[in-house]
N, C-alpha and C. Protein backbone atom coordinates (compact mmCIF):
# COMPACT_ATOMS: atom_id res chain seq x y z
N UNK A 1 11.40 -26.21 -82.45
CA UNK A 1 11.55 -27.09 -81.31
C UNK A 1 12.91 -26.84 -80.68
N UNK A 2 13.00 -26.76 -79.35
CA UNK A 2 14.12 -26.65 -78.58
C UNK A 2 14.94 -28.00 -78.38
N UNK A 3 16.23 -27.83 -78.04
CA UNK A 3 16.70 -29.26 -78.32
C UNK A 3 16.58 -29.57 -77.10
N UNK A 4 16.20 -31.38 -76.95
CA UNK A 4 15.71 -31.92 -75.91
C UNK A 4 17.12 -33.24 -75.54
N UNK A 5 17.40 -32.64 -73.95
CA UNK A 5 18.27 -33.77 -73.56
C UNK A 5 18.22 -34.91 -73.15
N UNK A 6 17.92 -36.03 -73.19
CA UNK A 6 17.41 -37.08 -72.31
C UNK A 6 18.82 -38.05 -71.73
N UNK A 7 18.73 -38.76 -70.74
CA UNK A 7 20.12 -39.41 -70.39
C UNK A 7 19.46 -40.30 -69.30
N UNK A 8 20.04 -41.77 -69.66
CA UNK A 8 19.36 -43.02 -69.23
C UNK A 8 21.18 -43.83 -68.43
N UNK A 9 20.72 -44.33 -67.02
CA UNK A 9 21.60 -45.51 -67.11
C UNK A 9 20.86 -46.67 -67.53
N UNK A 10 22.26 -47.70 -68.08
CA UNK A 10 21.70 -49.39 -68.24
C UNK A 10 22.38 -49.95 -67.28
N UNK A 11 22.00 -50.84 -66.45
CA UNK A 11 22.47 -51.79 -65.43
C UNK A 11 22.66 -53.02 -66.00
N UNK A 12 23.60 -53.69 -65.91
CA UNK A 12 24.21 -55.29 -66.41
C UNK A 12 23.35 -56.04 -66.38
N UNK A 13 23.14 -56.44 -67.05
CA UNK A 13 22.28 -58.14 -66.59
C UNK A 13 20.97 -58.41 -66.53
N UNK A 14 20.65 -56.83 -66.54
CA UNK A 14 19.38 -56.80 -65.50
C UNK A 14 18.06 -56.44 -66.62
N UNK A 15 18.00 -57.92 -67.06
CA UNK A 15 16.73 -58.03 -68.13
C UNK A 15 15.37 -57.51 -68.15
N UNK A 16 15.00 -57.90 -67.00
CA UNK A 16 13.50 -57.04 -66.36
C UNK A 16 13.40 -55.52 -67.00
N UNK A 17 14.79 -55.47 -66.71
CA UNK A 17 14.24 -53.63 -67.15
C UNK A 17 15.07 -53.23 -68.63
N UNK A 18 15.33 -54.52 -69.39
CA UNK A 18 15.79 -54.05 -70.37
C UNK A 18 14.94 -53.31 -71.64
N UNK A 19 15.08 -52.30 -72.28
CA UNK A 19 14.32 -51.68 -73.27
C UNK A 19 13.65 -50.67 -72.15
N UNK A 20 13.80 -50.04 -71.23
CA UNK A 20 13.04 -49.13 -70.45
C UNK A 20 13.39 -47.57 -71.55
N UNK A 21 14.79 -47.67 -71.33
CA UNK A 21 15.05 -46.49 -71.95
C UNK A 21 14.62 -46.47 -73.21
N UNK A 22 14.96 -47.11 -74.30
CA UNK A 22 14.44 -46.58 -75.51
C UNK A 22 12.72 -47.00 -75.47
N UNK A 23 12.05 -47.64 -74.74
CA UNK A 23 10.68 -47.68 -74.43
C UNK A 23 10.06 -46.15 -73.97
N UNK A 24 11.07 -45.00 -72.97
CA UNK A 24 10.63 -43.92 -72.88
C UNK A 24 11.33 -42.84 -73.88
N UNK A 25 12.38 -43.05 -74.47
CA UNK A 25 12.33 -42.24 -75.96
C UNK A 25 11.38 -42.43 -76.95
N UNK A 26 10.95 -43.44 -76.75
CA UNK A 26 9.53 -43.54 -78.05
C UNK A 26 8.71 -42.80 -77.91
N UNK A 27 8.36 -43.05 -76.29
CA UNK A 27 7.22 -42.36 -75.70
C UNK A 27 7.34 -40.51 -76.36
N UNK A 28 8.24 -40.24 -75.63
CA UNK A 28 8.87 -38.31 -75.68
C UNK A 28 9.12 -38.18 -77.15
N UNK A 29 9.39 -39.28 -78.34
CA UNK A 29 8.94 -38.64 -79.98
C UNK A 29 7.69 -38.91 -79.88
N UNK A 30 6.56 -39.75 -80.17
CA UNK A 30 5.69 -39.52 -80.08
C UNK A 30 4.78 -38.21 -79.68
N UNK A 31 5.60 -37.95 -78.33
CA UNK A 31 4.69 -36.68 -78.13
C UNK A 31 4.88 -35.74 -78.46
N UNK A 32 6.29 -35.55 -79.07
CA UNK A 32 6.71 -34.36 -79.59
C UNK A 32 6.11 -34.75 -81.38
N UNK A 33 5.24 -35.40 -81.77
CA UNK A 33 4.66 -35.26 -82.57
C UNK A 33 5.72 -36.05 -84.31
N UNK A 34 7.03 -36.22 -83.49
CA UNK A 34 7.81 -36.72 -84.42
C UNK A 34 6.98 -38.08 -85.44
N UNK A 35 7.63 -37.95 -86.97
CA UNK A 35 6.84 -39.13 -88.00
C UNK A 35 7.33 -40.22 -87.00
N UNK A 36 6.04 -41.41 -87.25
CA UNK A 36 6.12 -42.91 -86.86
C UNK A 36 7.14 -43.24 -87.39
N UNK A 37 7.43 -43.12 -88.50
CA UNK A 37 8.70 -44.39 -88.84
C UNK A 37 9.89 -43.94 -88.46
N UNK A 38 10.26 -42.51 -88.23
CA UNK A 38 11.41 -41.70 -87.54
C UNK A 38 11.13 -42.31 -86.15
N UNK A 39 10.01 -42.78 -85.66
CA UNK A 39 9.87 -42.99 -83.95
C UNK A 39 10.61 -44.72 -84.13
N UNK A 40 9.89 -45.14 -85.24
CA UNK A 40 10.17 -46.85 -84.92
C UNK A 40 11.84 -47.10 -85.06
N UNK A 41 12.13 -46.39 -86.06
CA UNK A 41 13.70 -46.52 -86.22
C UNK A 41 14.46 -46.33 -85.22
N UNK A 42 14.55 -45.00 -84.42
CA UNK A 42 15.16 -44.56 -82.84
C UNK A 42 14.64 -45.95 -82.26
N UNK A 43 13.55 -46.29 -82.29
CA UNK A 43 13.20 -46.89 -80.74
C UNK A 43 14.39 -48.60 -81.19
N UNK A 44 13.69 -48.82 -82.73
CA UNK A 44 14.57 -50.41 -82.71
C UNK A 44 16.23 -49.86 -83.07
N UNK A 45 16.65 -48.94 -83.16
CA UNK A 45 18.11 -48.77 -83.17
C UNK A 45 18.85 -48.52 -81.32
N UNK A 46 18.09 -47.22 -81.07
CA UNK A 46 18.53 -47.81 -79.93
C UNK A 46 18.15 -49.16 -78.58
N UNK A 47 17.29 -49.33 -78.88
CA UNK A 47 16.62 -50.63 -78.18
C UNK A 47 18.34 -51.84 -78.39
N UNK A 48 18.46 -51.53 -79.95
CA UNK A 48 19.68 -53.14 -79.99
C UNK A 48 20.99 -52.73 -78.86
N UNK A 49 21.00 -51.42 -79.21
CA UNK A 49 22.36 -50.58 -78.55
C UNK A 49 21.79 -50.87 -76.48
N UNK A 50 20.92 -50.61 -76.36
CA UNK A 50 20.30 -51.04 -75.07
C UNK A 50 20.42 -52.50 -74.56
N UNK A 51 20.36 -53.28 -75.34
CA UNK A 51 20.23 -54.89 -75.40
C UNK A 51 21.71 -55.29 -75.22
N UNK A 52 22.76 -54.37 -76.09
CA UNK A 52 24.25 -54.89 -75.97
C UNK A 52 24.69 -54.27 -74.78
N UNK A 53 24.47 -53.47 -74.03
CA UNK A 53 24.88 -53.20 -72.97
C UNK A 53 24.56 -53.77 -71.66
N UNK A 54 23.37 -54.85 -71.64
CA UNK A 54 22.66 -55.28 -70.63
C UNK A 54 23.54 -56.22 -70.88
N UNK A 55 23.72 -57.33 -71.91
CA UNK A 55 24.06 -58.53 -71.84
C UNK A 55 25.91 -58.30 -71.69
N UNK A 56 26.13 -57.52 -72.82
CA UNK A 56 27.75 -57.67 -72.53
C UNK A 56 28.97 -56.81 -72.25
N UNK A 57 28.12 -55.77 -71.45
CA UNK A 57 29.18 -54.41 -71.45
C UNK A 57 28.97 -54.03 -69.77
N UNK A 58 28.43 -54.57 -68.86
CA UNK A 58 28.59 -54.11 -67.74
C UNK A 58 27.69 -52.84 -67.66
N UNK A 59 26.56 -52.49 -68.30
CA UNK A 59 25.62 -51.44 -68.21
C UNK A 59 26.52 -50.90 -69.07
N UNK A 60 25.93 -49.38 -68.54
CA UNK A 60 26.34 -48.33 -69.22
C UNK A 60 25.32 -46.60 -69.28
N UNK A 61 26.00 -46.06 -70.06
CA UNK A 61 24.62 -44.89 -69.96
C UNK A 61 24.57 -44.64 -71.56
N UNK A 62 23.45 -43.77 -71.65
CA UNK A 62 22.96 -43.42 -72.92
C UNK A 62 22.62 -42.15 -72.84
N UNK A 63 22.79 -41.27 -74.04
CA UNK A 63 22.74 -39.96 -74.02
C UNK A 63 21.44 -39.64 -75.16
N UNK A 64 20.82 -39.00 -75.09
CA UNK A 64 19.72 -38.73 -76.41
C UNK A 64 19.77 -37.09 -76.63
N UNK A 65 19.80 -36.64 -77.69
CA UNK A 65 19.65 -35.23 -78.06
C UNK A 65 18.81 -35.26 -79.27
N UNK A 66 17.64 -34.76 -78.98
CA UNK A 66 16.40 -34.72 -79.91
C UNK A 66 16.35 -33.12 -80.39
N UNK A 67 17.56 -32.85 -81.60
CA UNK A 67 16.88 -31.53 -82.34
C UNK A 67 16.13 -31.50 -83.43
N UNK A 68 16.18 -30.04 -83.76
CA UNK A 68 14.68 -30.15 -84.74
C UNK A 68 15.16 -31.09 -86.54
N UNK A 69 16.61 -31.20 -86.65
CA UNK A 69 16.31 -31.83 -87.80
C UNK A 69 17.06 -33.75 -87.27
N UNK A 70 17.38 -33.89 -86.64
CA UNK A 70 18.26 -34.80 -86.11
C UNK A 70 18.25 -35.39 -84.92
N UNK A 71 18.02 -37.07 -84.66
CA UNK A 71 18.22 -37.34 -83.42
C UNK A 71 19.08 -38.08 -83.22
N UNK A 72 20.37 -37.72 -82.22
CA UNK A 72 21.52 -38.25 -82.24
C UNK A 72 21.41 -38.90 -80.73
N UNK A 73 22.29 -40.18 -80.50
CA UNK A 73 22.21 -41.74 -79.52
C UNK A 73 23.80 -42.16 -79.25
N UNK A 74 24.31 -41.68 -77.74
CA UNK A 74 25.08 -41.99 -77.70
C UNK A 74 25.26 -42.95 -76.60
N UNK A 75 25.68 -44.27 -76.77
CA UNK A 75 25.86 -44.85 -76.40
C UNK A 75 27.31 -45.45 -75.51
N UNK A 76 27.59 -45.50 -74.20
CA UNK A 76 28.87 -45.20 -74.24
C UNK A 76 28.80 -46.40 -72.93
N UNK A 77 29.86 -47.26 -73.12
CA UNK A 77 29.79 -48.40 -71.44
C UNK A 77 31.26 -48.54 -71.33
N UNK A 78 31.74 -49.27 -70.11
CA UNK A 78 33.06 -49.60 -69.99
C UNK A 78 33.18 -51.11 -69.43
N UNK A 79 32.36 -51.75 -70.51
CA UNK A 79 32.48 -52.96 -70.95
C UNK A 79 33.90 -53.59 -71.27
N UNK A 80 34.16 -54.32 -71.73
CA UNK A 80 34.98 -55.46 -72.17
C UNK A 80 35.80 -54.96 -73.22
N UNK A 81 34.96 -54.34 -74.40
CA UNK A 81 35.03 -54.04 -75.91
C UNK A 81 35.21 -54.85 -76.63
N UNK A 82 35.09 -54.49 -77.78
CA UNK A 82 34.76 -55.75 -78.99
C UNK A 82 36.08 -55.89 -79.64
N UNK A 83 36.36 -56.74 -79.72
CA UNK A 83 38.05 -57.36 -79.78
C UNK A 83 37.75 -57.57 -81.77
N UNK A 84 36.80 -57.00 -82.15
CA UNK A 84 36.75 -57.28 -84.19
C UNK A 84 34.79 -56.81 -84.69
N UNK A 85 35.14 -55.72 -84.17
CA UNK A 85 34.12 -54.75 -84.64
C UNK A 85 33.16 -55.53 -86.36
N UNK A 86 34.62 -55.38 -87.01
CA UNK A 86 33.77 -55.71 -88.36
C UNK A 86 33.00 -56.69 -88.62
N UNK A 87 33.90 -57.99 -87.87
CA UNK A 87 32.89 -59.05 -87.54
C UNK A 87 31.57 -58.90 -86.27
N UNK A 88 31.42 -58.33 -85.57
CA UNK A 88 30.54 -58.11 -84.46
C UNK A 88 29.54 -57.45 -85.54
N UNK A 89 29.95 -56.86 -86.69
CA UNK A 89 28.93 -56.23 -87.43
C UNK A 89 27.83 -57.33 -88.27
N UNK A 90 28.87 -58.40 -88.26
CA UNK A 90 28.40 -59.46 -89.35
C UNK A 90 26.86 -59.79 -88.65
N UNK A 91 25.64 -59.97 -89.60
CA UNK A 91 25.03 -60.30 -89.09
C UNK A 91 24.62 -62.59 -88.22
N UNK A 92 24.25 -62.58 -87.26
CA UNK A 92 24.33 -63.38 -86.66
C UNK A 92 25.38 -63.65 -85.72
N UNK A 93 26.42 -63.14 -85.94
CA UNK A 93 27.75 -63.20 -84.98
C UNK A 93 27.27 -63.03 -83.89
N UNK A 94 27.37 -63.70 -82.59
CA UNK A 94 27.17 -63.25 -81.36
C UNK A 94 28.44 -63.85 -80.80
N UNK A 95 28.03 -63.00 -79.28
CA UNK A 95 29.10 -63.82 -77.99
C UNK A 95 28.66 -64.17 -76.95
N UNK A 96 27.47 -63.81 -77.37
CA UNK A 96 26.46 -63.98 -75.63
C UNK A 96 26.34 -65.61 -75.45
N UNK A 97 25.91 -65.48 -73.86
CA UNK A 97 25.67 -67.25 -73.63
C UNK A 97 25.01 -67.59 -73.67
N UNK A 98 24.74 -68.99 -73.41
CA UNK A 98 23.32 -69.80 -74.57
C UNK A 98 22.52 -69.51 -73.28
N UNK A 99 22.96 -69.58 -72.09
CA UNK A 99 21.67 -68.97 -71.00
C UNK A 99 20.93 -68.13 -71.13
N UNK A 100 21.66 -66.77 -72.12
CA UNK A 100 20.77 -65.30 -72.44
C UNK A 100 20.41 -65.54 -73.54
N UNK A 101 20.74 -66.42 -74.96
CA UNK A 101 20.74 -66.83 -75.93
C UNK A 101 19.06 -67.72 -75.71
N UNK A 102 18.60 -68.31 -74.23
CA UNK A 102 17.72 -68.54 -74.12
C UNK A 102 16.49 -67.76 -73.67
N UNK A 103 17.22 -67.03 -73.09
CA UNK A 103 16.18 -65.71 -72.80
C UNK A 103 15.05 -65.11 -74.08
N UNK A 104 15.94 -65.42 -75.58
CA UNK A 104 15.12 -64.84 -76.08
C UNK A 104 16.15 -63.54 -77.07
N UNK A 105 17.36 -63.14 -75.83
CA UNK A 105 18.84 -62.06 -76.85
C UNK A 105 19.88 -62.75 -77.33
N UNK A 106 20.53 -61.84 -77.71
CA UNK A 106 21.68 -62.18 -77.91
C UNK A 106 21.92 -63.04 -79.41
N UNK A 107 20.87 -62.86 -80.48
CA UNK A 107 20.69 -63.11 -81.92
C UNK A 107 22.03 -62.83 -82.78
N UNK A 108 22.52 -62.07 -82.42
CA UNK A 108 23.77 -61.57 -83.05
C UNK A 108 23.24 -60.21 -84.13
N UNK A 109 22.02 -59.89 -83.65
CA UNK A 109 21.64 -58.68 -84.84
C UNK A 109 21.99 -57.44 -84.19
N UNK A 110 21.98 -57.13 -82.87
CA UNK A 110 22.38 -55.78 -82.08
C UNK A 110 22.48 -54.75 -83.45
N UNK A 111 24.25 -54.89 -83.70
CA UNK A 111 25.24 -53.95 -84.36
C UNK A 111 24.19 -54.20 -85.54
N UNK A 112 24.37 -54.60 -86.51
CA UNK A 112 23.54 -55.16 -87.78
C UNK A 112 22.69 -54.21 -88.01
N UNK A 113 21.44 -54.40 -86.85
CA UNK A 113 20.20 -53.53 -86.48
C UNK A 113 20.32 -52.04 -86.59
N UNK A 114 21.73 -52.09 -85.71
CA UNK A 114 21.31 -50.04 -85.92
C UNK A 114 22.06 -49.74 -86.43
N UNK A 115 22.59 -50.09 -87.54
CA UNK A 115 23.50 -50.11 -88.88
C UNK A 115 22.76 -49.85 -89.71
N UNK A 116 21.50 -50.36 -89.79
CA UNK A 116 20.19 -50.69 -90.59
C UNK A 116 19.49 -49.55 -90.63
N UNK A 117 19.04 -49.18 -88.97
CA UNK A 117 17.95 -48.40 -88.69
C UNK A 117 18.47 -46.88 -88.63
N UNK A 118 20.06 -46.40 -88.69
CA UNK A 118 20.37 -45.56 -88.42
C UNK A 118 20.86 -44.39 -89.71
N UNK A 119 20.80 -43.58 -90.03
CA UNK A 119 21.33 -42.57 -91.07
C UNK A 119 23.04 -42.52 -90.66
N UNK A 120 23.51 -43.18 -89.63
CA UNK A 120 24.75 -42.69 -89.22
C UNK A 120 25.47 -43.79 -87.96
N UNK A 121 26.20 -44.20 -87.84
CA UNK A 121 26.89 -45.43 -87.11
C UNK A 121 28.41 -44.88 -86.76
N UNK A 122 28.33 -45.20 -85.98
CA UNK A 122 30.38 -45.25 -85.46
C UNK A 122 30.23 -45.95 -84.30
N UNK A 123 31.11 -46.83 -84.36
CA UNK A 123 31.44 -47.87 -82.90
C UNK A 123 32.85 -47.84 -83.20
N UNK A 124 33.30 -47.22 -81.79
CA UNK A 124 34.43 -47.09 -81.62
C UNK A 124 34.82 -48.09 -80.05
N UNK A 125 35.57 -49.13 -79.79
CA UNK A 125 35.78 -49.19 -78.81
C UNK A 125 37.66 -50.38 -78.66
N UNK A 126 37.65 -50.19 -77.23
CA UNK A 126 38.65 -50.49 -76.77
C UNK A 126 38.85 -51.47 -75.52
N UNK A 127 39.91 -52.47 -76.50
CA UNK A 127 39.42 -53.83 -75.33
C UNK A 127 39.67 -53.47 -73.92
N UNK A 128 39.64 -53.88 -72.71
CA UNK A 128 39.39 -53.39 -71.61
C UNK A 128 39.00 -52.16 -70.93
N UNK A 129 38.17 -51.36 -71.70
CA UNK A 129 38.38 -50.27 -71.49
C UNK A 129 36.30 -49.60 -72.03
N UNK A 130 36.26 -50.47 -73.22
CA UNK A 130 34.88 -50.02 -73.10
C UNK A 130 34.38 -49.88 -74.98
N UNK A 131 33.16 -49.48 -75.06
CA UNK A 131 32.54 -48.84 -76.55
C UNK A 131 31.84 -47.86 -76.42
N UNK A 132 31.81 -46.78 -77.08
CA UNK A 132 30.95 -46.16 -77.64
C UNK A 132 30.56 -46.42 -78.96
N UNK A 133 29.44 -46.21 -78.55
CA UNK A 133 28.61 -46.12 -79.89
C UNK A 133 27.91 -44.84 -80.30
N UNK A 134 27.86 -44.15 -81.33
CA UNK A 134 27.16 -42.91 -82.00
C UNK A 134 25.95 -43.11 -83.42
N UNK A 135 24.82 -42.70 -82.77
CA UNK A 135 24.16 -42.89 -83.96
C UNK A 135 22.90 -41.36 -84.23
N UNK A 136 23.08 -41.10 -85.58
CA UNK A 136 22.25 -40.05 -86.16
C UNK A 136 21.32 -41.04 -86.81
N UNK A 137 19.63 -39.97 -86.46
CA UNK A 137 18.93 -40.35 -87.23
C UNK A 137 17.20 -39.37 -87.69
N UNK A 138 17.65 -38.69 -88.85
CA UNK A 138 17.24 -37.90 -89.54
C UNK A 138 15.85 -37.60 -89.20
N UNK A 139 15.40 -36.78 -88.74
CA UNK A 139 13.76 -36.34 -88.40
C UNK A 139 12.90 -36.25 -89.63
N UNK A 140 13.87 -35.52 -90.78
CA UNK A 140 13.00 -35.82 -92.45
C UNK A 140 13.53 -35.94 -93.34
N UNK A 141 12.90 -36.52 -94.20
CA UNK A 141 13.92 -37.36 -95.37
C UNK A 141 14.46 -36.40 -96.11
């Protein structure tokens, strides 16, 4: 398999279309025949990384590189940044407002989630200035 580039913006706020992108990376493993549970993991790892950028980073873009043993998710916005990472990791911690908190997001599982779902994590970010996020996740065990 040739390595496949994919690259998504996220727009702020803008719930309607949240999960589009990792909704069409599912789609493109699937068809590339990739295992289901390698598909479900990408889709709910980056889906949380998708979800933190709608609600609290001012959008952002996302990078996907699908090679043959590895699919790596980079996540990158110039958001706010997370002023205590380790705690943002904790599960339930949130910061979101109880308005989006009603929507249905903003659980505090984001980080947690693709900590979980991922073979590989780094969140690196910087207060006024933004996060990236990097995540690997293994095509076979």
């Amino acid at each position: 398999m040739s390595p496949i580039n994919l690259t998504y913006d996220v727009l702020a706020d803008n719930f309607s279309r949240a999960g589009e992108a990792s909704g069409a990376v599912k789609s493109v493993l699937k068809q590339l025949g990739i295992a289901p549970d390698v598909v479900r993991r990408v889709a709910i790892a980056m889906y949380e990384g998708e979800i933190n950028m709608v609600i609290h980073a001012h959008g952002g873009k996302i990078a996907v590189d699908v090679l043959p043993d590895v699919i790596e998710i980079t996540l990158a916005d110039v958001g706010p940044g997370i002023p205590d990472i380790a705690l943002a990791m904790t599960e339930g911690y949130s910061t979101a407002s109880a308005q989006v908190r009603d929507l249905g997001f903003g659980a505090g599982m984001g980080l947690p989630n693709m900590k979980k779902y991922a073979d590989y994590l780094d969140v690196q970010s910087e207060l006024g200035v933004g996060t990236t996020v990097k995540m690997r996740i293994h095509v076979s065990g």
